[in-house]
Protein backbone atom coordinates (compact mmCIF):
# COMPACT_ATOMS: atom_id res chain seq x y z
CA UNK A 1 21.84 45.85 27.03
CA UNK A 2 24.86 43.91 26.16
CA UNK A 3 25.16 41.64 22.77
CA UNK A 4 25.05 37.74 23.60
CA UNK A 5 28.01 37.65 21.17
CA UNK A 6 29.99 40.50 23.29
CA UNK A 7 28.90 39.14 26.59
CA UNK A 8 30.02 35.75 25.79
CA UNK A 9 33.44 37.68 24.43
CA UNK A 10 34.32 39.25 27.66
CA UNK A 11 33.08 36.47 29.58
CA UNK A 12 36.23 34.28 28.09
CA UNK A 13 38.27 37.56 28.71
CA UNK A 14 37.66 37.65 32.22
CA UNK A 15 38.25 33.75 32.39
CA UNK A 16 41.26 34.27 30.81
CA UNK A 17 41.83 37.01 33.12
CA UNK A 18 40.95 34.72 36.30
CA UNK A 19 44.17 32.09 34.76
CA UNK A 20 46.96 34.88 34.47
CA UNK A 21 45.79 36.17 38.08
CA UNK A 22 45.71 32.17 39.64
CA UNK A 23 49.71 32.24 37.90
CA UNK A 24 50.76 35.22 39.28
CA UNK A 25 49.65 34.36 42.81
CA UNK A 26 51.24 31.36 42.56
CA UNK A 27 54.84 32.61 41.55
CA UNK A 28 54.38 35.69 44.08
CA UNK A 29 53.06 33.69 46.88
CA UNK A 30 56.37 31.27 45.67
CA UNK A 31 58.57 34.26 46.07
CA UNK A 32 57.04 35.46 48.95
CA UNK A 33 57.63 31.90 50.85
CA UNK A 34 61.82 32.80 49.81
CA UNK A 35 62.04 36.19 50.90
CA UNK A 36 60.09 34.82 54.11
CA UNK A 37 62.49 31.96 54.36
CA UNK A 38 65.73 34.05 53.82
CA UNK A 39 64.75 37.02 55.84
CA UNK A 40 64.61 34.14 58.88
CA UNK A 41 67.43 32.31 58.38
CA UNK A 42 69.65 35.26 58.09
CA UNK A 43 67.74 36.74 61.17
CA UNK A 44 68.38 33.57 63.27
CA UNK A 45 71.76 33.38 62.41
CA UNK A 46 72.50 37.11 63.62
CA UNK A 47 70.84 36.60 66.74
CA UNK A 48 72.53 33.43 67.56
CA UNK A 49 76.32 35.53 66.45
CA UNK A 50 74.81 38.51 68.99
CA UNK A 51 73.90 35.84 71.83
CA UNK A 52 77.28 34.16 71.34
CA UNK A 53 78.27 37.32 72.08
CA UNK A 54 77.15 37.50 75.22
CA UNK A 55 74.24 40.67 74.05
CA UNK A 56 70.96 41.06 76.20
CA UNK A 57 68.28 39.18 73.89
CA UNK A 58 66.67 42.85 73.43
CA UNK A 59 69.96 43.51 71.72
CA UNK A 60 69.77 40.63 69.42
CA UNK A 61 66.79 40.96 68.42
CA UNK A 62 67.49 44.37 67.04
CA UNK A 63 70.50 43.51 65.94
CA UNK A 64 69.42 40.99 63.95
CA UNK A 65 66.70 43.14 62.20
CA UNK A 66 69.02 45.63 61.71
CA UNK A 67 71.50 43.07 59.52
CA UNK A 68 68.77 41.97 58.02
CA UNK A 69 67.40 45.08 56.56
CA UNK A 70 67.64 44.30 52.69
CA UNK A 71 66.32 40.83 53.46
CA UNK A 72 63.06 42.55 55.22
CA UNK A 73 62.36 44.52 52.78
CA UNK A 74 62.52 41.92 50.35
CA UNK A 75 60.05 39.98 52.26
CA UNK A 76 57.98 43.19 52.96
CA UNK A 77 57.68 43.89 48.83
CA UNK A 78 56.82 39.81 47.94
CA UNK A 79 54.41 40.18 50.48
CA UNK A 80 52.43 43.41 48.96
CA UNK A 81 53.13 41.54 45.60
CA UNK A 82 51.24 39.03 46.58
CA UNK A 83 48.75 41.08 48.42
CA UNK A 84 48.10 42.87 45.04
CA UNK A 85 47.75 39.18 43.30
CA UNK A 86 45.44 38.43 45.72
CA UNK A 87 43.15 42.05 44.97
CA UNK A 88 43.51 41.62 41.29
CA UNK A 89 41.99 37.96 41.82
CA UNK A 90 38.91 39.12 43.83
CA UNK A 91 38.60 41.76 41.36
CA UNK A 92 38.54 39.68 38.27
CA UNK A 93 36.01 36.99 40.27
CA UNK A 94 33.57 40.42 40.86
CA UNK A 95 33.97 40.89 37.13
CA UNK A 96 33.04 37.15 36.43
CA UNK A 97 30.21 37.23 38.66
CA UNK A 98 28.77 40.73 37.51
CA UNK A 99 29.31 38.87 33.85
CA UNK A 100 27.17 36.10 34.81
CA UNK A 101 24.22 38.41 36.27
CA UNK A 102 23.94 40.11 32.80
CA UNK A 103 23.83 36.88 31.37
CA UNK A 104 21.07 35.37 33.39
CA UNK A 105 18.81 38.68 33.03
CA UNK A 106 19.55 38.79 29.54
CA UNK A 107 18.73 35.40 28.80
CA UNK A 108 15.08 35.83 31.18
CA UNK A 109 14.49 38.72 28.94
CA UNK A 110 15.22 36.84 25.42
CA UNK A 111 13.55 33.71 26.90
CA UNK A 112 11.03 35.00 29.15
């Protein structure tokens, strides 16, 4: 059974933990939003040069994602990033919650 003082302790840990996770969400889901943004900007504009062209739309298309390769992968890698956020978030919240189970049986048992 856990100490009250140490179960208190790593109950403000994993709070703490909960903040950093809610900040790094935020800036990856911020950086996944530019990758997105700059991956289709730079993907429009190629198609519309390969349509100007006179290119099948098939051809533009891959065209386009061709050009754009870095750009993809860019947005590819902010979205995992913030994928990973996301898991680390649901992870920490499972800690909180398994926290405040031990605390509520440890208190019925001290209390009881």
């Amino acid at each position: 059974m856990m100490n009250p003082a140490d179960l208190e302790a790593d109950m403000y840990d994993c709070a703490g933990r909960l903040e950093q996770v809610t900040e790094a969400m935020a800036a990856r889901a911020v950086a996944a939003a530019r990758a997105e943004h700059a991956y289709k900007v730079k993907s429009a504009l190629e198609f519309v040069a390969a349509r100007a062209q006179g290119q099948p739309v098939a051809q533009c298309e891959a065209l386009a994602i061709i050009a754009c390769d870095l750009e993809l992968i860019a947005r590819l890698e902010a979205d995992a990033l913030l994928d990973s956020a996301k898991e680390a978030g649901r992870n920490a919240r499972a800690r909180g919650e398994i926290l405040r189970s031990i605390n509520s049986n440890h208190r019925t048992l001290t209390t009881g």
